[in-house]
C-alpha atoms as a PDB file:
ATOM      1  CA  UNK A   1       0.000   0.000   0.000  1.00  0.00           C
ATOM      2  CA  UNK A   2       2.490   2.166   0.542  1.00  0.00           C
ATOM      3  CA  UNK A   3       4.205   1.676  -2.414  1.00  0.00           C
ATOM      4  CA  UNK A   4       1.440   2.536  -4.388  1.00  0.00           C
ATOM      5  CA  UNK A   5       0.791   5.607  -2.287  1.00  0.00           C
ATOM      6  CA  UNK A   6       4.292   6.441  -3.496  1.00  0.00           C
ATOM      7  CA  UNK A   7       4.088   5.908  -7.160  1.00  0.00           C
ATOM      8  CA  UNK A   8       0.583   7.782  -6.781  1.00  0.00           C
ATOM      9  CA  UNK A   9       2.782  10.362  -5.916  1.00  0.00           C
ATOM     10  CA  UNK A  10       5.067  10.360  -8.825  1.00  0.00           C
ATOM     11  CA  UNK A  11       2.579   9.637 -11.213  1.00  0.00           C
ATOM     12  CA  UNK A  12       1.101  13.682  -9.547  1.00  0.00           C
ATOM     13  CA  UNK A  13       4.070  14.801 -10.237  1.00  0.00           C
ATOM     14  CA  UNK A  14       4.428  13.524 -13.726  1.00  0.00           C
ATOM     15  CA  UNK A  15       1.346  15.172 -14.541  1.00  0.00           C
ATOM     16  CA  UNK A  16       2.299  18.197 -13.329  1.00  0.00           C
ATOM     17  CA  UNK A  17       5.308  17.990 -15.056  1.00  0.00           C
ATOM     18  CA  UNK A  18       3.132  17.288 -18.584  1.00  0.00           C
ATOM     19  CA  UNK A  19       2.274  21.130 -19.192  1.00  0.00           C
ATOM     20  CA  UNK A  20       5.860  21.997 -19.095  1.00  0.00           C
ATOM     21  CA  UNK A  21       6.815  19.816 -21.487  1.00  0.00           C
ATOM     22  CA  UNK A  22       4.028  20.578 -23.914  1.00  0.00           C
ATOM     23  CA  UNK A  23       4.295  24.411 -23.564  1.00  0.00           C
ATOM     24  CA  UNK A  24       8.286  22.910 -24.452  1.00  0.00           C
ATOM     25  CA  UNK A  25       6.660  21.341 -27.627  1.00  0.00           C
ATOM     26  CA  UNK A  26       4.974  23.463 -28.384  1.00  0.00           C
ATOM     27  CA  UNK A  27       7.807  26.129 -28.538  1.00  0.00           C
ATOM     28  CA  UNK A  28      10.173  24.065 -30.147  1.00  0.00           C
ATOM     29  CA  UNK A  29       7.642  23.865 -33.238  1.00  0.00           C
ATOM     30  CA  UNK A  30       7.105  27.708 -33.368  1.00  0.00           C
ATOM     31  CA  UNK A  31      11.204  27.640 -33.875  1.00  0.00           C
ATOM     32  CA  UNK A  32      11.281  25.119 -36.827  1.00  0.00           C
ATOM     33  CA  UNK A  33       8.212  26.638 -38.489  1.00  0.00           C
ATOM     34  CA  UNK A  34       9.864  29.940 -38.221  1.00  0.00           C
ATOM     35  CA  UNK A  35      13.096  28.771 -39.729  1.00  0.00           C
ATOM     36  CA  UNK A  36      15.428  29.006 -36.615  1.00  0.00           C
ATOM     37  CA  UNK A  37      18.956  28.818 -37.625  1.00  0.00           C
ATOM     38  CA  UNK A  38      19.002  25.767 -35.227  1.00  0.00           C
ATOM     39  CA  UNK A  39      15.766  24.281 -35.911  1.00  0.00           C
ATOM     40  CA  UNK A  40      16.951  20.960 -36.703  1.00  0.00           C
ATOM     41  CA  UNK A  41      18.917  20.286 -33.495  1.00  0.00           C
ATOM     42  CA  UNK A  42      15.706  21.810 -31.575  1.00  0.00           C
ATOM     43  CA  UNK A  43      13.806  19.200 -33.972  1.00  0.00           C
ATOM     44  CA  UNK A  44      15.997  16.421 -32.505  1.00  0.00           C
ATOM     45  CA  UNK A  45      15.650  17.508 -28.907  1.00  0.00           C
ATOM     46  CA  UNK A  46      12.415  17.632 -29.191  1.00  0.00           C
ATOM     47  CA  UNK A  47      12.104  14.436 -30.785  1.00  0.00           C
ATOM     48  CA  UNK A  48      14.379  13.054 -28.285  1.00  0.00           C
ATOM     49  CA  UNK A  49      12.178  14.596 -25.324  1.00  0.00           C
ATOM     50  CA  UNK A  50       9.130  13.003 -26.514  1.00  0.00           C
ATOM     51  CA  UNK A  51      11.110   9.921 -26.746  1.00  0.00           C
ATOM     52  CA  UNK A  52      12.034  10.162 -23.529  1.00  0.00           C
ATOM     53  CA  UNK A  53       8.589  11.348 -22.019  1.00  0.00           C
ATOM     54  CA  UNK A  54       6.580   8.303 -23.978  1.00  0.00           C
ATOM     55  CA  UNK A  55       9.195   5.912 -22.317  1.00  0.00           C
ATOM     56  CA  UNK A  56       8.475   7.077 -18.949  1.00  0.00           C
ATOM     57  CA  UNK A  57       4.691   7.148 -18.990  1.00  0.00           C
ATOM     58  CA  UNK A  58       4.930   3.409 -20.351  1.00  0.00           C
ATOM     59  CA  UNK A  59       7.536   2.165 -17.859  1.00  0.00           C
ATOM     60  CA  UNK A  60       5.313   4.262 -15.436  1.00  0.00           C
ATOM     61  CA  UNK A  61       1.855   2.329 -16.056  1.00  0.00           C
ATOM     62  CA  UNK A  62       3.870  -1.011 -16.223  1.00  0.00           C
ATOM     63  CA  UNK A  63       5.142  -0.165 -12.431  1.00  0.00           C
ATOM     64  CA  UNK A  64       1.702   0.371 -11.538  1.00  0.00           C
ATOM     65  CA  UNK A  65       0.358  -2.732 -13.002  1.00  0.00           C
ATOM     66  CA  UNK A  66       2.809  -4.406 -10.978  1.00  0.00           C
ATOM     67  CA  UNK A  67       2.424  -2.636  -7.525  1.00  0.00           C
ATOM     68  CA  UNK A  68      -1.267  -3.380  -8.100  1.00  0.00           C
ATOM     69  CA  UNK A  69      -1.120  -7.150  -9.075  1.00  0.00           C
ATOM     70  CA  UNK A  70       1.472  -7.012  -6.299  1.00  0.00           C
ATOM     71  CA  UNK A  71      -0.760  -5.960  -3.635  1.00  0.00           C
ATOM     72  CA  UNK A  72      -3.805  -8.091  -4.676  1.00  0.00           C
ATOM     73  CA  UNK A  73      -1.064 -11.317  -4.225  1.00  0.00           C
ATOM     74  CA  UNK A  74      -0.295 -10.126  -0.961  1.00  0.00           C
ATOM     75  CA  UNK A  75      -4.370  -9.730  -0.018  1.00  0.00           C
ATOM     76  CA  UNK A  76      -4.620 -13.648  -0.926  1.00  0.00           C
ATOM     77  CA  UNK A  77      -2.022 -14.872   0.433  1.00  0.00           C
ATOM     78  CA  UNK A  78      -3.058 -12.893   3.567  1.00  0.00           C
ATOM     79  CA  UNK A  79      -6.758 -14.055   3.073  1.00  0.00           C
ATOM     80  CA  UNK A  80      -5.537 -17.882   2.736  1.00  0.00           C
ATOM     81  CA  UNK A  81      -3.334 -17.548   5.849  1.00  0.00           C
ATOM     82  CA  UNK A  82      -6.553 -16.606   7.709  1.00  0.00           C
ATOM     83  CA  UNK A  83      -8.028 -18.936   6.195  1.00  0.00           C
ATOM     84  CA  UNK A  84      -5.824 -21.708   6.722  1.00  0.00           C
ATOM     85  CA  UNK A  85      -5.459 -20.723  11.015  1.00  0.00           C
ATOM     86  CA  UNK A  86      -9.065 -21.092  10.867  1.00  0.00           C
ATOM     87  CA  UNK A  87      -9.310 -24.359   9.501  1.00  0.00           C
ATOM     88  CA  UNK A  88      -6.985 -25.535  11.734  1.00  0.00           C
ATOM     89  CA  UNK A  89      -8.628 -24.589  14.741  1.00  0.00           C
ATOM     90  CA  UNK A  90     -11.718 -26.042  13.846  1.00  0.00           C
ATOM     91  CA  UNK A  91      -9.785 -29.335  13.057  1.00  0.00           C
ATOM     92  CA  UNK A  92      -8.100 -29.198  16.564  1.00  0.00           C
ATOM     93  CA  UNK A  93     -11.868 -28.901  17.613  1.00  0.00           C
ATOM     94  CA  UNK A  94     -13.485 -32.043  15.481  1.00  0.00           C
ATOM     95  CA  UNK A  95     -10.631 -34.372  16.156  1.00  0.00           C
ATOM     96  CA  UNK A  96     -10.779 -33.700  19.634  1.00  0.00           C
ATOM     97  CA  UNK A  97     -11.964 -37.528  21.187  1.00  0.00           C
ATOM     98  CA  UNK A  98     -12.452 -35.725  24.619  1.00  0.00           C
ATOM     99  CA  UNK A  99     -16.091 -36.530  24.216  1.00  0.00           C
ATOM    100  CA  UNK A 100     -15.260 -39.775  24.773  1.00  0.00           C
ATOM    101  CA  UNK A 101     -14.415 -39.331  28.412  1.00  0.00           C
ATOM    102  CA  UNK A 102     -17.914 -39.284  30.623  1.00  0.00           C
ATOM    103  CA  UNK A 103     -15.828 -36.811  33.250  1.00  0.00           C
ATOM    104  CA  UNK A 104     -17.556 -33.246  32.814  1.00  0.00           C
ATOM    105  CA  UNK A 105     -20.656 -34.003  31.045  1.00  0.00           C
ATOM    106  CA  UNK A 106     -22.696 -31.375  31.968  1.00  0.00           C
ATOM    107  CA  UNK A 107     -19.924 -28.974  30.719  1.00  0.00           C
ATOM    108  CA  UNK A 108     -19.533 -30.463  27.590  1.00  0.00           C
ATOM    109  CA  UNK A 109     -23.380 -30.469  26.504  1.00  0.00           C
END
């Protein structure tokens, strides 16, 4: 849980970071449509940021598939060790042959 908190966090801040870096795109075009004397290394830095951006948001979602698919492993195998303590007391319970003994009856019924 917390490490899904976390990456909530990141993914906040990635977002944030996303009108920055199209306000950055955006820019970079006006300079190659208006013939910048560099506008083919801002092309490639551009190209290169967008690169780098689309990377990130896919490595991103893949984290969070695994944090989630993560977490719902560790519900079951929380939910089956509940599961399994239960059993086992009620097993302690029917293969108890203490019935057997005649002491106590009035407790036991």
């Amino acid at each position: 849980e917390a490490l899904i908190k976390k990456h909530e966090d990141f993914e906040k801040s990635l977002a944030a970071q996303e009108e920055k870096i199209k306000a950055l795109d955006e820019f970079a075009s006006k300079l190659i449509e208006g013939q910048h004397y560099a506008a083919e290394d801002v092309s490639q830095r551009r190209a290169l940021l967008l690169q780098r951006r689309n990377a990130l948001l896919e490595k991103s979602a893949m984290r969070r598939a695994t944090l989630e698919a993560a977490f719902k492993l560790m519900q079951f195998e929380r939910d089956c060790d509940e599961t399994n303590g239960w059993i086992r007391g009620k097993l302690k319970f029917a293969n108890d042959d203490s019935y057997l003994d005649p002491t106590n009856l009035n407790g036991k019924v």
